[in-house]
C-alpha atoms as a PDB file:
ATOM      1  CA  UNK A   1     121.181 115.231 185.786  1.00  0.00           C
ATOM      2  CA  UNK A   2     121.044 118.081 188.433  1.00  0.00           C
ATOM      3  CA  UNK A   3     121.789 121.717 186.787  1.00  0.00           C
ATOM      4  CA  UNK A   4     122.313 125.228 188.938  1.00  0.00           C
ATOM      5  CA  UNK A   5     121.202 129.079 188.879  1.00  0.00           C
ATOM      6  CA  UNK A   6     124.510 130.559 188.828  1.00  0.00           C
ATOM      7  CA  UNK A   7     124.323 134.173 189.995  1.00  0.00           C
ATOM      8  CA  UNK A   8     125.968 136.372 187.434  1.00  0.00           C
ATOM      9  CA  UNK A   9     126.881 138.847 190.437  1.00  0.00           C
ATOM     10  CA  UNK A  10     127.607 138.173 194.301  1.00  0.00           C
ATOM     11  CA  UNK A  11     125.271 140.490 194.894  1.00  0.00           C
ATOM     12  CA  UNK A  12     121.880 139.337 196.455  1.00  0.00           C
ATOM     13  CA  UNK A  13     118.349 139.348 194.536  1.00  0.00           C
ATOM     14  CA  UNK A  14     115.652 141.206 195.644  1.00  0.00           C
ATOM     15  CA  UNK A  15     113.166 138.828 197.189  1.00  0.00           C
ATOM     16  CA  UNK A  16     110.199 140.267 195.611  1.00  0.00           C
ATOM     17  CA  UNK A  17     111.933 139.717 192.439  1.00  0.00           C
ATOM     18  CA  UNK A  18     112.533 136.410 193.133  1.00  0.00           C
ATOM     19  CA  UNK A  19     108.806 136.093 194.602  1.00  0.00           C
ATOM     20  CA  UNK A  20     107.413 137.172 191.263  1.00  0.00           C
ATOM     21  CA  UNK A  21     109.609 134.894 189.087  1.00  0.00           C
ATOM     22  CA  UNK A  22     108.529 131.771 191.223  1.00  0.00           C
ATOM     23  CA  UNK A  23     104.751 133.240 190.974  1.00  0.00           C
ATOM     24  CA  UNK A  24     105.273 133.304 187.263  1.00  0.00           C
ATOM     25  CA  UNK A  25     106.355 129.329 186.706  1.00  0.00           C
ATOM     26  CA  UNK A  26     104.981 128.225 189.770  1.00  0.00           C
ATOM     27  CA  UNK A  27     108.031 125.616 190.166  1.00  0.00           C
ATOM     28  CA  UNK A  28     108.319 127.224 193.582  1.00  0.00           C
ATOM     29  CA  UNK A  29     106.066 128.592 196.081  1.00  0.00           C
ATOM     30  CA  UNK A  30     106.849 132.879 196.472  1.00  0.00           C
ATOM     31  CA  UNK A  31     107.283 132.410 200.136  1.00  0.00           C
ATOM     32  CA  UNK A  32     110.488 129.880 199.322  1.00  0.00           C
ATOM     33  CA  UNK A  33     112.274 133.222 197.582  1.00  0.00           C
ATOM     34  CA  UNK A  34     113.197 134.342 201.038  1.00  0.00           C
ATOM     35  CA  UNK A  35     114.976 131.146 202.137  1.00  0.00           C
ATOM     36  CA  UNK A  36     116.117 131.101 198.474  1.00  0.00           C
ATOM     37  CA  UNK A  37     118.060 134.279 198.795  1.00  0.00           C
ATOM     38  CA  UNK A  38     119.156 134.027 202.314  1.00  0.00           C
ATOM     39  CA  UNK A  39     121.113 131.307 201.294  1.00  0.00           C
ATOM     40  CA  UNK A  40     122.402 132.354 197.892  1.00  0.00           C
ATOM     41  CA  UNK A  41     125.879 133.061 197.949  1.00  0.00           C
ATOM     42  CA  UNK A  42     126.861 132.410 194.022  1.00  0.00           C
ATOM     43  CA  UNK A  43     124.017 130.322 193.720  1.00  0.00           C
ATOM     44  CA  UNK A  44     120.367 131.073 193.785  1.00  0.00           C
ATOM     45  CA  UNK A  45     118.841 127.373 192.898  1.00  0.00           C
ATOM     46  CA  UNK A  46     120.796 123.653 192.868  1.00  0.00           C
ATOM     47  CA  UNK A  47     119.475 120.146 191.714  1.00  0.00           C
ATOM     48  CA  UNK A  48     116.880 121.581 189.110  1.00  0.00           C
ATOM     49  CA  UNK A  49     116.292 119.849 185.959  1.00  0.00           C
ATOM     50  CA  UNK A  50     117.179 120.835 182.852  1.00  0.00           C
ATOM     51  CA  UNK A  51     113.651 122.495 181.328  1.00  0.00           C
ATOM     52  CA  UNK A  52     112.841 124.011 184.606  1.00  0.00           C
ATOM     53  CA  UNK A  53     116.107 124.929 185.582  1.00  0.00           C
ATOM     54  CA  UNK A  54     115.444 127.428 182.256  1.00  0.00           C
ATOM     55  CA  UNK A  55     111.729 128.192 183.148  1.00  0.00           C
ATOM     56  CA  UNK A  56     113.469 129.873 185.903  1.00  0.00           C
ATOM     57  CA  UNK A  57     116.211 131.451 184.110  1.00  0.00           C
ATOM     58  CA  UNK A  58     113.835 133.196 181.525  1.00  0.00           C
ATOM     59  CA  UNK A  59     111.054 134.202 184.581  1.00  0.00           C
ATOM     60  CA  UNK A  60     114.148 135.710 186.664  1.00  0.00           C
ATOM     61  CA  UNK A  61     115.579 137.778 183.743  1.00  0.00           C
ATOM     62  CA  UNK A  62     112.709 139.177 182.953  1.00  0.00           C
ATOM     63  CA  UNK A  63     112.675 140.672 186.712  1.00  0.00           C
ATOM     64  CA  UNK A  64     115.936 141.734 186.595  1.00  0.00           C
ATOM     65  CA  UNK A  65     117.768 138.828 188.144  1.00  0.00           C
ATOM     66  CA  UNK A  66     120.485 137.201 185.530  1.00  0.00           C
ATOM     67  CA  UNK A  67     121.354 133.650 186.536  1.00  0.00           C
ATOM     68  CA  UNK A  68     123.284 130.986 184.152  1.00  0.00           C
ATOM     69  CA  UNK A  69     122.255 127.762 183.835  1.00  0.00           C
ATOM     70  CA  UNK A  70     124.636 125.184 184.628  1.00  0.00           C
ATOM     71  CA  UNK A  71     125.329 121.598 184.652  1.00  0.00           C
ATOM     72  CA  UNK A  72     126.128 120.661 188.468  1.00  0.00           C
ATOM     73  CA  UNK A  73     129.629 118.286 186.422  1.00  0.00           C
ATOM     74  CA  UNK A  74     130.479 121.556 185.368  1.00  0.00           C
ATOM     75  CA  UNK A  75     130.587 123.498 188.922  1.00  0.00           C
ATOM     76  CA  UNK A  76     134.313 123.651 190.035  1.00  0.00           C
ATOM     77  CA  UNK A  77     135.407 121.524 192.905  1.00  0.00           C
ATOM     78  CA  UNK A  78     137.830 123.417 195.596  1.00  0.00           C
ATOM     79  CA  UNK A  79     141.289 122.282 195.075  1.00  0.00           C
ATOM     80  CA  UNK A  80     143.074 120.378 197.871  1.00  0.00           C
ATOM     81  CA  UNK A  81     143.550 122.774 201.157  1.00  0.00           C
ATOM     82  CA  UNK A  82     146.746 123.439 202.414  1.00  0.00           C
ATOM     83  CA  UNK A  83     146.529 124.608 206.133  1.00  0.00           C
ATOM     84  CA  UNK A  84     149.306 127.545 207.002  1.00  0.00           C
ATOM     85  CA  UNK A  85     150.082 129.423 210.626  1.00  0.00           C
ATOM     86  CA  UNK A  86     152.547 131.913 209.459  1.00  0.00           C
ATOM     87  CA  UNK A  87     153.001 133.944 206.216  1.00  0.00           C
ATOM     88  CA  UNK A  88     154.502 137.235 205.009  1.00  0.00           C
ATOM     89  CA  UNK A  89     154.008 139.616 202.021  1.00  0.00           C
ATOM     90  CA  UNK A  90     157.409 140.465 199.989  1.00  0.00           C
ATOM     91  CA  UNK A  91     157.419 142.884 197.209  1.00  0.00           C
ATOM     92  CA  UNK A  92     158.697 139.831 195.372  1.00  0.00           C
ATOM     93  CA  UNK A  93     155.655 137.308 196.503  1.00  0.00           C
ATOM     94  CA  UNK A  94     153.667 135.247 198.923  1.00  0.00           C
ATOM     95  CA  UNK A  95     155.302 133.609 201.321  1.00  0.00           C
ATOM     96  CA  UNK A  96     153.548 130.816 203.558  1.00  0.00           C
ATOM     97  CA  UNK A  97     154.571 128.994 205.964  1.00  0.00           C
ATOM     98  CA  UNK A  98     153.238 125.489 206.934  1.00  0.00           C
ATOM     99  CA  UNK A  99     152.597 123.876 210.301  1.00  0.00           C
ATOM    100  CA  UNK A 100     156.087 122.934 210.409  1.00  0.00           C
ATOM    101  CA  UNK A 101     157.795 125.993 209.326  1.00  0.00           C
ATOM    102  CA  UNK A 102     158.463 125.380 205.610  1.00  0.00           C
ATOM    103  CA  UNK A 103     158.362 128.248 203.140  1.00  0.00           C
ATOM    104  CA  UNK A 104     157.010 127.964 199.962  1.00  0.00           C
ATOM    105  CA  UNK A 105     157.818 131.447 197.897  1.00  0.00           C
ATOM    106  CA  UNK A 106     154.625 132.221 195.472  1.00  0.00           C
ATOM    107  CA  UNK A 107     154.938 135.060 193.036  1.00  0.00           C
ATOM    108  CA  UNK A 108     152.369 137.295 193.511  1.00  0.00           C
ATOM    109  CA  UNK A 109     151.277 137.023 189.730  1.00  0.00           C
ATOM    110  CA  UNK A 110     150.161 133.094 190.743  1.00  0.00           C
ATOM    111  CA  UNK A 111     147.159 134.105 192.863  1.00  0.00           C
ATOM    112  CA  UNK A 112     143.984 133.872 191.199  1.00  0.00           C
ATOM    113  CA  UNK A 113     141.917 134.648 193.626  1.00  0.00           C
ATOM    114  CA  UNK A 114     140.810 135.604 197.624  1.00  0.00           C
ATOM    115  CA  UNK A 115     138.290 135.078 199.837  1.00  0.00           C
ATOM    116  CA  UNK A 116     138.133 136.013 203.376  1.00  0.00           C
ATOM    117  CA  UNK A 117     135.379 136.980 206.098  1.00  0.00           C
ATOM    118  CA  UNK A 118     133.431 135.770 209.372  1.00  0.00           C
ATOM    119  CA  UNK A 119     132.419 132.383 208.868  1.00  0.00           C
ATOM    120  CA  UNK A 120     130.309 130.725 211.753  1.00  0.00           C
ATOM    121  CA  UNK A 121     132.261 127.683 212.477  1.00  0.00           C
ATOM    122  CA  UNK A 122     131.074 124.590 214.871  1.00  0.00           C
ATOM    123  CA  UNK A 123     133.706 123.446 217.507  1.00  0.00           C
ATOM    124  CA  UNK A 124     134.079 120.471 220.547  1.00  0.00           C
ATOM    125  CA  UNK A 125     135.013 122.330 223.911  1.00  0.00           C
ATOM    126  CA  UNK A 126     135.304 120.736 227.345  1.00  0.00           C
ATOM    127  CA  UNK A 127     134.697 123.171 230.908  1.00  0.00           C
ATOM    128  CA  UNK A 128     135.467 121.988 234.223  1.00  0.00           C
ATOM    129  CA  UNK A 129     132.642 123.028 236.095  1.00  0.00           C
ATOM    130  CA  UNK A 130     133.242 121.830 239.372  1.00  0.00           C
ATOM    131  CA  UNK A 131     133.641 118.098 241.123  1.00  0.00           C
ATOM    132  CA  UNK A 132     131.230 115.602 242.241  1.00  0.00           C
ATOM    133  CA  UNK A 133     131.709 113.012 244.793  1.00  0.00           C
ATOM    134  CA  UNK A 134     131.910 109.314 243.679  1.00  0.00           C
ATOM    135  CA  UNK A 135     129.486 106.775 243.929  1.00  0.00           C
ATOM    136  CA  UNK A 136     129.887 104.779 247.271  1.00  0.00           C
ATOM    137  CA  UNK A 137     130.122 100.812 246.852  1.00  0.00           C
ATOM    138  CA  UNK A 138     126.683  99.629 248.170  1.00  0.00           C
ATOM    139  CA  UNK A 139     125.255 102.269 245.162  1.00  0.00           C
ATOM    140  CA  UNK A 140     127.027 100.886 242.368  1.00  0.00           C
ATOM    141  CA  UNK A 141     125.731  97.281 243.922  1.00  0.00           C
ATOM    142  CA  UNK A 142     122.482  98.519 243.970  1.00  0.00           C
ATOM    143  CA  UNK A 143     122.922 100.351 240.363  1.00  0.00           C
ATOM    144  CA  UNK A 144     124.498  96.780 239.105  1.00  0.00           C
ATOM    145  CA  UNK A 145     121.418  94.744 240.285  1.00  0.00           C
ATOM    146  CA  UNK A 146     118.890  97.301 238.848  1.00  0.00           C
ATOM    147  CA  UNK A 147     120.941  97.077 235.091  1.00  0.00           C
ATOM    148  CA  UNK A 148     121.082  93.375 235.524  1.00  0.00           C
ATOM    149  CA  UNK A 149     117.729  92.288 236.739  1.00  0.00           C
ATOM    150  CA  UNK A 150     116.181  95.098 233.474  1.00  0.00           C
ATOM    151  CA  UNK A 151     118.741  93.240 230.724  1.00  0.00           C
ATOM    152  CA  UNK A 152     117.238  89.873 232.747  1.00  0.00           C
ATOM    153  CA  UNK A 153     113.553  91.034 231.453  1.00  0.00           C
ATOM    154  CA  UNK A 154     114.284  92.550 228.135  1.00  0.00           C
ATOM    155  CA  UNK A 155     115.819  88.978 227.587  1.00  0.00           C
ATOM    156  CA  UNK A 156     118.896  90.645 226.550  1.00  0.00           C
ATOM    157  CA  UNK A 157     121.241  88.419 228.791  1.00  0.00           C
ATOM    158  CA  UNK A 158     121.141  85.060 230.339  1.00  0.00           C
ATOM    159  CA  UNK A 159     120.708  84.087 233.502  1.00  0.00           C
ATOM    160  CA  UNK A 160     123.891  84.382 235.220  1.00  0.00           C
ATOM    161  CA  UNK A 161     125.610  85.752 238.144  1.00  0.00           C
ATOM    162  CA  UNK A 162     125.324  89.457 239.234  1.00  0.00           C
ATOM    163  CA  UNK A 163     128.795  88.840 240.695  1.00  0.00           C
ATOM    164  CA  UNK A 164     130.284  87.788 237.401  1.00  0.00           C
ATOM    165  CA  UNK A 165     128.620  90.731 235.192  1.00  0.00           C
ATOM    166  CA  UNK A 166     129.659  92.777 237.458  1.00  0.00           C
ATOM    167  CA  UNK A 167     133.040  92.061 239.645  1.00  0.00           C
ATOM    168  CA  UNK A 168     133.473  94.288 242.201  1.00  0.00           C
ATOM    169  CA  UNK A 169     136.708  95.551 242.660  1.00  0.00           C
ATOM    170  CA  UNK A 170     135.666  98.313 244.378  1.00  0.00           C
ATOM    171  CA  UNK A 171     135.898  97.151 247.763  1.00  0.00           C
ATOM    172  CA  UNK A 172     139.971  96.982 247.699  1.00  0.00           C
ATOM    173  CA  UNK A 173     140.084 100.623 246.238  1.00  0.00           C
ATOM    174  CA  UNK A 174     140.024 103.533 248.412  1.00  0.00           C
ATOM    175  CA  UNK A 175     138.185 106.097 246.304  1.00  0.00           C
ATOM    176  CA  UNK A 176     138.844 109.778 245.892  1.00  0.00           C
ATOM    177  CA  UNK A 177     137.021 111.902 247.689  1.00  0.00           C
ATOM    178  CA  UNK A 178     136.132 113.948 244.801  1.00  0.00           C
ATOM    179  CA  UNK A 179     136.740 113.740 240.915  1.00  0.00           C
ATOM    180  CA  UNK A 180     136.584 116.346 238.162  1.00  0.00           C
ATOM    181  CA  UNK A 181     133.026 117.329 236.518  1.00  0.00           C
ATOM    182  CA  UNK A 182     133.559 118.838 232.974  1.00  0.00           C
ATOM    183  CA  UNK A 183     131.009 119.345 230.396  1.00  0.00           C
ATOM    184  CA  UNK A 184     131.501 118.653 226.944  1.00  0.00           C
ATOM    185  CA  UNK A 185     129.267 120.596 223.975  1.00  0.00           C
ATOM    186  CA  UNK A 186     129.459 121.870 220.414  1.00  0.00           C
ATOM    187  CA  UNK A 187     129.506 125.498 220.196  1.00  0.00           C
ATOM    188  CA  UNK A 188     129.732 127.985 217.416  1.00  0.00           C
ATOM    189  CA  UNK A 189     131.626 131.055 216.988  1.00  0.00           C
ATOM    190  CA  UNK A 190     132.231 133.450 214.665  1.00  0.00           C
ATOM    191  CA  UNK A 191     135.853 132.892 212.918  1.00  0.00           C
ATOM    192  CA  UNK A 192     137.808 135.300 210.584  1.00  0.00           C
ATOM    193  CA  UNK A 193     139.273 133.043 207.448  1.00  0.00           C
ATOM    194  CA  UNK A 194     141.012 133.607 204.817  1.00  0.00           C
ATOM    195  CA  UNK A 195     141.825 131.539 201.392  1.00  0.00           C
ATOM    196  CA  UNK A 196     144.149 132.466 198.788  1.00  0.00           C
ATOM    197  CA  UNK A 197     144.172 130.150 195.157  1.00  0.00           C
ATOM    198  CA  UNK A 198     146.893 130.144 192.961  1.00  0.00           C
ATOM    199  CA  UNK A 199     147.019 129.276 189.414  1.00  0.00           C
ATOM    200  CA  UNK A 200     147.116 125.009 188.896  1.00  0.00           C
ATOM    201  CA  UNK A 201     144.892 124.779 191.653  1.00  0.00           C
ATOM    202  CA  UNK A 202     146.597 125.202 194.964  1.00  0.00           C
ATOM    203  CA  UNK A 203     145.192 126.648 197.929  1.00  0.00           C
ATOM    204  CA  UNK A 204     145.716 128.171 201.107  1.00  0.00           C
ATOM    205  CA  UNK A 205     143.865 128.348 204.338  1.00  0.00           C
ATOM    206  CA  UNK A 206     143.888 129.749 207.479  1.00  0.00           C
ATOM    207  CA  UNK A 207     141.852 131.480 210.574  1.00  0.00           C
ATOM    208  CA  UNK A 208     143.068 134.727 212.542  1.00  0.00           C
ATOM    209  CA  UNK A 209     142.491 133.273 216.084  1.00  0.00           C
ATOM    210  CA  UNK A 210     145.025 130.586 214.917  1.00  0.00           C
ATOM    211  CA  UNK A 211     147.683 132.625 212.662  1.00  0.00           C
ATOM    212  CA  UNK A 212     150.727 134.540 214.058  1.00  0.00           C
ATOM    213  CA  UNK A 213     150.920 137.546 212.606  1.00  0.00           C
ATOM    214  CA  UNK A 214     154.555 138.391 213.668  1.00  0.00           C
ATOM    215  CA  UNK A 215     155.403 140.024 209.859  1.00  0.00           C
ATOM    216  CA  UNK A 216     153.311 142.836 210.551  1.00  0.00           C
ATOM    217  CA  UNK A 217     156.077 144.195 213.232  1.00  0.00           C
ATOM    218  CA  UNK A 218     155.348 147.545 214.833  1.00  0.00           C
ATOM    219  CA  UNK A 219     151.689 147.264 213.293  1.00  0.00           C
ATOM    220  CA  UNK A 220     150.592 144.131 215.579  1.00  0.00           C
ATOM    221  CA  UNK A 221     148.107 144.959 217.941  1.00  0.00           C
ATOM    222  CA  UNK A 222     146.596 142.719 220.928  1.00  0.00           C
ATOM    223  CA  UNK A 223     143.121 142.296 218.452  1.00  0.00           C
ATOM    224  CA  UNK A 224     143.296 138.856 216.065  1.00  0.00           C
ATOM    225  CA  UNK A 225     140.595 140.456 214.080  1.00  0.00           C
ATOM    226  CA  UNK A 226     142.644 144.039 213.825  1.00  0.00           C
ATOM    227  CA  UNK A 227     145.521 141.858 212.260  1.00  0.00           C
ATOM    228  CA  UNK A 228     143.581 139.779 210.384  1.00  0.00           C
ATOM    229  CA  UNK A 229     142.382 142.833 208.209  1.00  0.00           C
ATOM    230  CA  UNK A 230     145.764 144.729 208.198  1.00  0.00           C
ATOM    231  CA  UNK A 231     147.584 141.257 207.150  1.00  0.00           C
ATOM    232  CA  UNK A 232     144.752 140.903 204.170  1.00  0.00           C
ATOM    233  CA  UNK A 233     145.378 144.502 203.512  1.00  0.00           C
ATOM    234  CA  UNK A 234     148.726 143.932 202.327  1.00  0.00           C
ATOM    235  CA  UNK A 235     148.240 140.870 200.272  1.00  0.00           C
ATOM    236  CA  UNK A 236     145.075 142.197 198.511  1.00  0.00           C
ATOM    237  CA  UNK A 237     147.443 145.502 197.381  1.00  0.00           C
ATOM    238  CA  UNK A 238     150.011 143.125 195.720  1.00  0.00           C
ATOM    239  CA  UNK A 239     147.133 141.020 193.728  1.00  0.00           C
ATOM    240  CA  UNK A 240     144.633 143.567 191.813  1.00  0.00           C
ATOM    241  CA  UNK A 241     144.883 141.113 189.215  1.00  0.00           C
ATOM    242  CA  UNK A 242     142.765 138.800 191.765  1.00  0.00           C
ATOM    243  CA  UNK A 243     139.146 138.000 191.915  1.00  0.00           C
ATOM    244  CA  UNK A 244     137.797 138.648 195.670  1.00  0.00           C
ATOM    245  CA  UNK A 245     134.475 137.296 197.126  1.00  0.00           C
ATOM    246  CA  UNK A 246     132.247 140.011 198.940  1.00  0.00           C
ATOM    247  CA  UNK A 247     133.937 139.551 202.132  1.00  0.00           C
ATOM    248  CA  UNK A 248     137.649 140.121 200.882  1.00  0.00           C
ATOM    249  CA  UNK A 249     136.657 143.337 199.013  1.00  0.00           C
ATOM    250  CA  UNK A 250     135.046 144.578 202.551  1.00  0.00           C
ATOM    251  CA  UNK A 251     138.806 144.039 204.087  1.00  0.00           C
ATOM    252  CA  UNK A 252     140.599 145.946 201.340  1.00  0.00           C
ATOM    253  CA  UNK A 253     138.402 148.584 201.255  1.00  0.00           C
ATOM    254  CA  UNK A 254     138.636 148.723 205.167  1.00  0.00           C
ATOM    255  CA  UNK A 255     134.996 148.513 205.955  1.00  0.00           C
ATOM    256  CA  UNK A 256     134.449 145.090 207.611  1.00  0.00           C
ATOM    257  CA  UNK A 257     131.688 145.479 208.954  1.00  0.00           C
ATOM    258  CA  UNK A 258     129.785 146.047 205.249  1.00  0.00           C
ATOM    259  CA  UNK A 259     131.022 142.753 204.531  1.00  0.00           C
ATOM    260  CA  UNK A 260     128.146 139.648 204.568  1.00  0.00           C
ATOM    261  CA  UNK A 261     128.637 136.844 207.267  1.00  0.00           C
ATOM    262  CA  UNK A 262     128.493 133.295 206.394  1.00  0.00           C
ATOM    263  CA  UNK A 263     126.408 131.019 208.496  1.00  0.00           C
ATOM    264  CA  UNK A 264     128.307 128.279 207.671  1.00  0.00           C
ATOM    265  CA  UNK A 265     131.204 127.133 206.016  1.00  0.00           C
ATOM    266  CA  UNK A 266     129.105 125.559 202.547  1.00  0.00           C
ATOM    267  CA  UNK A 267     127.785 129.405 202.163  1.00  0.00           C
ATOM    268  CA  UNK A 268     131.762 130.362 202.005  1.00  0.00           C
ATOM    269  CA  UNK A 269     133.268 127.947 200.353  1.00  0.00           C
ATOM    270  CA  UNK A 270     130.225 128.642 197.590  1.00  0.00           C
ATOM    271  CA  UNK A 271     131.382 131.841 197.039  1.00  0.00           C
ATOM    272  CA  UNK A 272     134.950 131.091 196.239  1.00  0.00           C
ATOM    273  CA  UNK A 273     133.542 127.995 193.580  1.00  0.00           C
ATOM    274  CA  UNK A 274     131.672 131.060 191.992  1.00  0.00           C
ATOM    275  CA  UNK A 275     135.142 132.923 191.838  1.00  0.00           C
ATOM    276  CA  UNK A 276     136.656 129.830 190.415  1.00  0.00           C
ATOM    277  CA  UNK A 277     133.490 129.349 187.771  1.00  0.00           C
ATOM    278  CA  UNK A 278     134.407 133.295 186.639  1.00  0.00           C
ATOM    279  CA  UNK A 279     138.024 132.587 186.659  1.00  0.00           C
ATOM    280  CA  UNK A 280     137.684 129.318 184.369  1.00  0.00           C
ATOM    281  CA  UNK A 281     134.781 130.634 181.989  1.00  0.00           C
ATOM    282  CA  UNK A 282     137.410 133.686 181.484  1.00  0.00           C
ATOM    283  CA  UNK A 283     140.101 130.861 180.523  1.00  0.00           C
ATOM    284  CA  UNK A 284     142.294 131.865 183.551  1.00  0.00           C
ATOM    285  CA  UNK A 285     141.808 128.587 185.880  1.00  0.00           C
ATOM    286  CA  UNK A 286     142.303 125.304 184.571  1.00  0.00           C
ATOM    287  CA  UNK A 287     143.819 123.090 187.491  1.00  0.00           C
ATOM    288  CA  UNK A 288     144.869 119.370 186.528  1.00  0.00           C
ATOM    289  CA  UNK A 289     141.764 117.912 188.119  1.00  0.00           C
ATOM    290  CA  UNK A 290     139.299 120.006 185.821  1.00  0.00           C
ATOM    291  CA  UNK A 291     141.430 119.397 182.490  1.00  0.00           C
END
């Protein structure tokens, strides 16, 4: 069975520490610790076995680096996501709003825990980029005849009628004299998100370039990100009781910019399953699903 290396803080390894522990058991190579701690955010190591899982455990402690060895059944799962546009901080609570503008009232002593920060996310676009003009008839013959006659040699097809494969309606139709060229690719930005977890395993999502921040009144500004970190502001003064990931505690301490950035959206969602691993080893989180 697969175990972990459980960070015992968010806070990076050095690399050469890492580099000397790896030396040491030889498990890894000591140029792996870079990738190793470029992409440890909770965890350093997954999918070990048992005995070398601890080989490393007892070579990193002894350069500093405290890790816990855990079995990967063990590592919390995030609970169920529940996707909100709208919300406003009460003195008495939490208040989100859903997609289809239904409050749900949470007392502020029910969150457990926040994460938040710039998470590189990959997203579909279309651009029109201009137009083209369409394909005259005697080119899509021509273009019919060349697919057929290739199909006819790979011995995909029969032998039948060019006519048939291809009717040709396009002789009736009075074509356009130009049609719309758009291009379609993946692209990724940088998105602020947020996630708040309440006690029993709830949680809620949400991104700034999608969230109206109208309960901020007189303090909105034109700049998603600005509201983004004054709307986290206010719920992270209501929940000190709350465990925060490195990019929330950036937000409440107003420094952004110190905070990490997370390549992609395993990296953050890692860091809030090591809040939820500290929350349940403390006895505070124990969500139906885990009982």
């Amino acid at each position: 069975m697969p175990f972990l290396l459980v960070q015992r803080s968010l806070t990076p390894p050095a690399v050469e520490a890492v580099q000397r522990a790896f030396q040491t058991t030889g498990i890894f190579h000591a140029l792996d610790a870079v990738s190793f701690v470029k992409d440890a955010f909770g965890v350093l190591a997954k999918g070990l076995e048992e005995y070398p899982a601890k080989q490393l455990q007892y070579a990193l402690a002894a350069q500093g680096v405290e890790v816990d060895v855990v079995d990967d059944r063990e590592w919390p799962a995030l609970p169920p996501a529940k996707r909100i546009v709208r919300a406003s901080c009460w003195a008495e609570g939490f208040e989100p709003l859903d997609p289809l503008g239904r409050p749900l009232h949470v007392p502020w002593d029910q969150v457990l825990a926040v994460s938040a920060g710039l998470v590189r996310r990959e997203e579909f676009g279309s651009r029109e980029v201009g137009s083209v003009q369409p394909l005259s008839g005697d080119t899509h013959a021509m273009l019919d005849v060349a697919a057929t006659t290739w199909d006819l040699a790979q011995g995909r097809i029969g032998s039948v009628l060019v006519d048939r494969l291809f009717p040709d309606s396009r002789e009736t139709e009075s074509p356009s004299k130009t049609a719309p060229f758009a291009l379609s690719r993946e692209e990724r930005n940088w998105r602020w998100c947020a996630e708040v977890i309440l006690a029993g395993g709830l949680r809620f999502v949400w991104q700034a370039h999608e969230f109206q921040f109208a309960s901020l009144g007189d303090r909105l500004s034109r700049d998603p990100a600005d509201n983004f970190g004054t709307f986290l502001r206010d719920l992270l003064s209501a929940v000190p009781q709350a465990l925060l990931n490195r990019g929330a505690f950036a937000l409440r301490e107003n420094q952004p910019e110190t905070g990490p950035r997370y390549p992609t959206r395993n990296a953050f969602a890692e860091e809030t399953q090591w809040l939820l691993w500290r929350l349940r080893r403390a006895g505070r989180y124990a969500p139906p699903a885990d009982a």
